[in-house]
Protein backbone atom coordinates (compact mmCIF):
# COMPACT_ATOMS: atom_id res chain seq x y z
CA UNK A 1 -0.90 -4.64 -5.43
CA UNK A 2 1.40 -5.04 -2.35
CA UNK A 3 2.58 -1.92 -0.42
CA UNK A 4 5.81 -1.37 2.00
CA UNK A 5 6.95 0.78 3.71
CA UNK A 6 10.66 0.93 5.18
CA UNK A 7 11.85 3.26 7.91
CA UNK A 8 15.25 2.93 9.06
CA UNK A 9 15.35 3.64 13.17
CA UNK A 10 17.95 5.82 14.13
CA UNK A 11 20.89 3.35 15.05
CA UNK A 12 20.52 2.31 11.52
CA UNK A 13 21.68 6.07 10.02
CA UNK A 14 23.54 6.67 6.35
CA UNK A 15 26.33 8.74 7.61
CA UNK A 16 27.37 11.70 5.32
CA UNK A 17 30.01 13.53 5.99
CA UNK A 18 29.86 17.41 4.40
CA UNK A 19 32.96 18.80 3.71
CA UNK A 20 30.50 18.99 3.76
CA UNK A 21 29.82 15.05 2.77
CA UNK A 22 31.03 11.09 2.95
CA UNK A 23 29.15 8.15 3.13
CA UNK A 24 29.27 5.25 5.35
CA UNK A 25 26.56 2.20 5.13
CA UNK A 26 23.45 1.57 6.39
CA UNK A 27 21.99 -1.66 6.38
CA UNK A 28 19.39 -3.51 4.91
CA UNK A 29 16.49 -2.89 6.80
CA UNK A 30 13.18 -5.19 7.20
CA UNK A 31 9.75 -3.86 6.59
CA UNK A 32 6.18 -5.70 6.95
CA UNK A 33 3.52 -6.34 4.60
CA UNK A 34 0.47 -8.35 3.99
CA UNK A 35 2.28 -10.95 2.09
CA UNK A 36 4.88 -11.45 5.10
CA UNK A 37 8.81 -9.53 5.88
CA UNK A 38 9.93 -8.36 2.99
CA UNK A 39 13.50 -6.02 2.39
CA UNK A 40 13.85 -2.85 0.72
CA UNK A 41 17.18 -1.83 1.31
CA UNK A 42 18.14 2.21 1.47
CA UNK A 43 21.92 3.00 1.59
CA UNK A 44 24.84 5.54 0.57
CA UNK A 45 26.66 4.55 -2.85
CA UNK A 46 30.29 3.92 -1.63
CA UNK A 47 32.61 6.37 -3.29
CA UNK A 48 29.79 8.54 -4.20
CA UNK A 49 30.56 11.49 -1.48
CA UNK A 50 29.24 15.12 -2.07
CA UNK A 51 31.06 17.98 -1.17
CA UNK A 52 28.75 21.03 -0.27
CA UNK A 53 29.44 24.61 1.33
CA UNK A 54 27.45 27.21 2.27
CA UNK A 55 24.86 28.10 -0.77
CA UNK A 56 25.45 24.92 -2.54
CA UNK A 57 23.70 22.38 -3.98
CA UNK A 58 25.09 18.59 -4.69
CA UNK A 59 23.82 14.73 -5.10
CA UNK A 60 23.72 12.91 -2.38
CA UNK A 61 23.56 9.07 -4.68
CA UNK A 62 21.61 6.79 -2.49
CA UNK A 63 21.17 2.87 -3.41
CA UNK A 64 18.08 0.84 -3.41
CA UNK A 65 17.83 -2.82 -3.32
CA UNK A 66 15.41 -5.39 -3.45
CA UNK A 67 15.57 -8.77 -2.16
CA UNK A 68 12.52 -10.15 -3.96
CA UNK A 69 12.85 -12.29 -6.93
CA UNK A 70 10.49 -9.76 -8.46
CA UNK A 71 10.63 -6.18 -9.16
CA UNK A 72 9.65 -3.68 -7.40
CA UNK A 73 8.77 0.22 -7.45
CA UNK A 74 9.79 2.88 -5.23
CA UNK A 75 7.40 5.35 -4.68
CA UNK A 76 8.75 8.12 -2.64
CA UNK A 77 12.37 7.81 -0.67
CA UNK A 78 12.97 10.58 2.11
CA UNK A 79 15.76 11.69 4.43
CA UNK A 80 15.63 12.96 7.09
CA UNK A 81 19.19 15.44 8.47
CA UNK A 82 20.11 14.42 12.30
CA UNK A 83 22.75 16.55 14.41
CA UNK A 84 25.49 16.46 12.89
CA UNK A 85 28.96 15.43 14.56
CA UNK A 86 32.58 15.84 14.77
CA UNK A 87 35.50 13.35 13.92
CA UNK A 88 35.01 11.77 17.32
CA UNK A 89 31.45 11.32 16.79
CA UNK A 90 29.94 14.23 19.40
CA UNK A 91 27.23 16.35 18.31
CA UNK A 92 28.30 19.85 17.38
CA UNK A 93 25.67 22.23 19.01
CA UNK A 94 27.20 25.23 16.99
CA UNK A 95 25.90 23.26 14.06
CA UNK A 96 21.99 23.32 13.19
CA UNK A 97 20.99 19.96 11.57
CA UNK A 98 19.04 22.31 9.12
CA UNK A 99 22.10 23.70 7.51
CA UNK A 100 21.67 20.57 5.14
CA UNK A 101 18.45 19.91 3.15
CA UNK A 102 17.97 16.88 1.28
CA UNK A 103 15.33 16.88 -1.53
CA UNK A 104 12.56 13.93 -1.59
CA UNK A 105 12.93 11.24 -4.50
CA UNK A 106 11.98 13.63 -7.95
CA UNK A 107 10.07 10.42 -9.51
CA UNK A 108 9.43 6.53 -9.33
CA UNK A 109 11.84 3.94 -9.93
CA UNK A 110 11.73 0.39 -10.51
CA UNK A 111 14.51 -2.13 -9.05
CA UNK A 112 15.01 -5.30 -10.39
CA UNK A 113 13.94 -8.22 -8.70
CA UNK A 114 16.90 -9.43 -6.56
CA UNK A 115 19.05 -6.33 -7.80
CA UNK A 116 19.59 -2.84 -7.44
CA UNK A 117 19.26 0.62 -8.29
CA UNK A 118 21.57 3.99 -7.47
CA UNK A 119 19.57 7.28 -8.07
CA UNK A 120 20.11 10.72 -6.53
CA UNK A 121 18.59 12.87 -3.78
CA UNK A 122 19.24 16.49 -4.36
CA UNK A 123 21.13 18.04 -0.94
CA UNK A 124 22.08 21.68 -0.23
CA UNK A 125 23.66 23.18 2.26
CA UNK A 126 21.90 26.71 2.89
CA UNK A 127 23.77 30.00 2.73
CA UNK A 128 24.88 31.67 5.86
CA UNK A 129 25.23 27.73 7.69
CA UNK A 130 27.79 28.92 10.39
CA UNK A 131 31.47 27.81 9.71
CA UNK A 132 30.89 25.71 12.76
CA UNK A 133 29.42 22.91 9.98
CA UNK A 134 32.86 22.71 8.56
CA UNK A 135 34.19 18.78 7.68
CA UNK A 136 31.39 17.76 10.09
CA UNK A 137 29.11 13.93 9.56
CA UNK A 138 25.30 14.76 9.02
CA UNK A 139 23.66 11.43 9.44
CA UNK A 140 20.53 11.08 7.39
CA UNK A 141 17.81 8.46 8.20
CA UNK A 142 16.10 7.37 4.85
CA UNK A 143 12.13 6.30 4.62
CA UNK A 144 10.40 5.22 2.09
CA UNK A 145 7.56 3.17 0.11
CA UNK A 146 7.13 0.92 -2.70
CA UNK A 147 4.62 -1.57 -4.43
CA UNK A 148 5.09 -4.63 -6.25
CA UNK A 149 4.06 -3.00 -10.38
């Protein structure tokens, strides 16, 4: 059984824009294993934008895609919630990164080899987050592990 794990560094980020939230891509990112490089791709679903406000809770749909010609299961996909920024792209000190949680991957899931899969991370943006957070990006950095079944 072969075991990756991906880590996307932070010039790769998902952007997510709250109106909390809209996506931008990430790319494809390259992770090592004992059978060689291998790709496990983590990204936002285009289109697939979750608006949030104080107290609530949303999907934030994330994509996962494997370049193997076999498939593949994903274990455990995290994200992590970076400073989040204004239209112009500076960070917004007013604005605590933890204002936004994102819940870990709720169970397995298998992608096809050489295909994909779109599942969704729970997010919430916690009551009392300061009205500074309003139509700010949160960028997320995504981890995560999978083995070949």
């Amino acid at each position: 059984m072969s075991r990756w794990r991906i880590g996307l560094p932070a010039g790769a980020l998902a952007v997510v824009v709250l109106t909390w939230f809209s996506a931008g891509p990430v790319p494809v990112a390259n992770t090592a294993s004992g059978n060689g490089i291998k790709q496990f791709g983590i990204a936002d679903v285009p289109g697939r934008a979750t608006a949030l406000f104080p107290g609530a809770t949303g999907n934030r749909w994330i994509r996962l895609a494997n370049a193997e010609n076999f498939p593949i299961l994903v274990q455990t996909v995290t994200a992590a919630v970076g400073k989040p920024v204004d239209s112009r792209g500076r960070t917004v000190a007013a604005c605590p990164a933890s204002s936004v949680r994102v819940d870990a991957l709720a169970a397995p899931i298998t992608v096809p080899g050489s295909g994909t899969a779109d599942v969704a991370l729970t997010t919430h943006m916690l009551p009392g987050t300061p009205d500074a957070c309003r139509s700010l990006t949160f960028p997320l950095t995504y981890t995560g592990t999978a083995v070949k079944p």
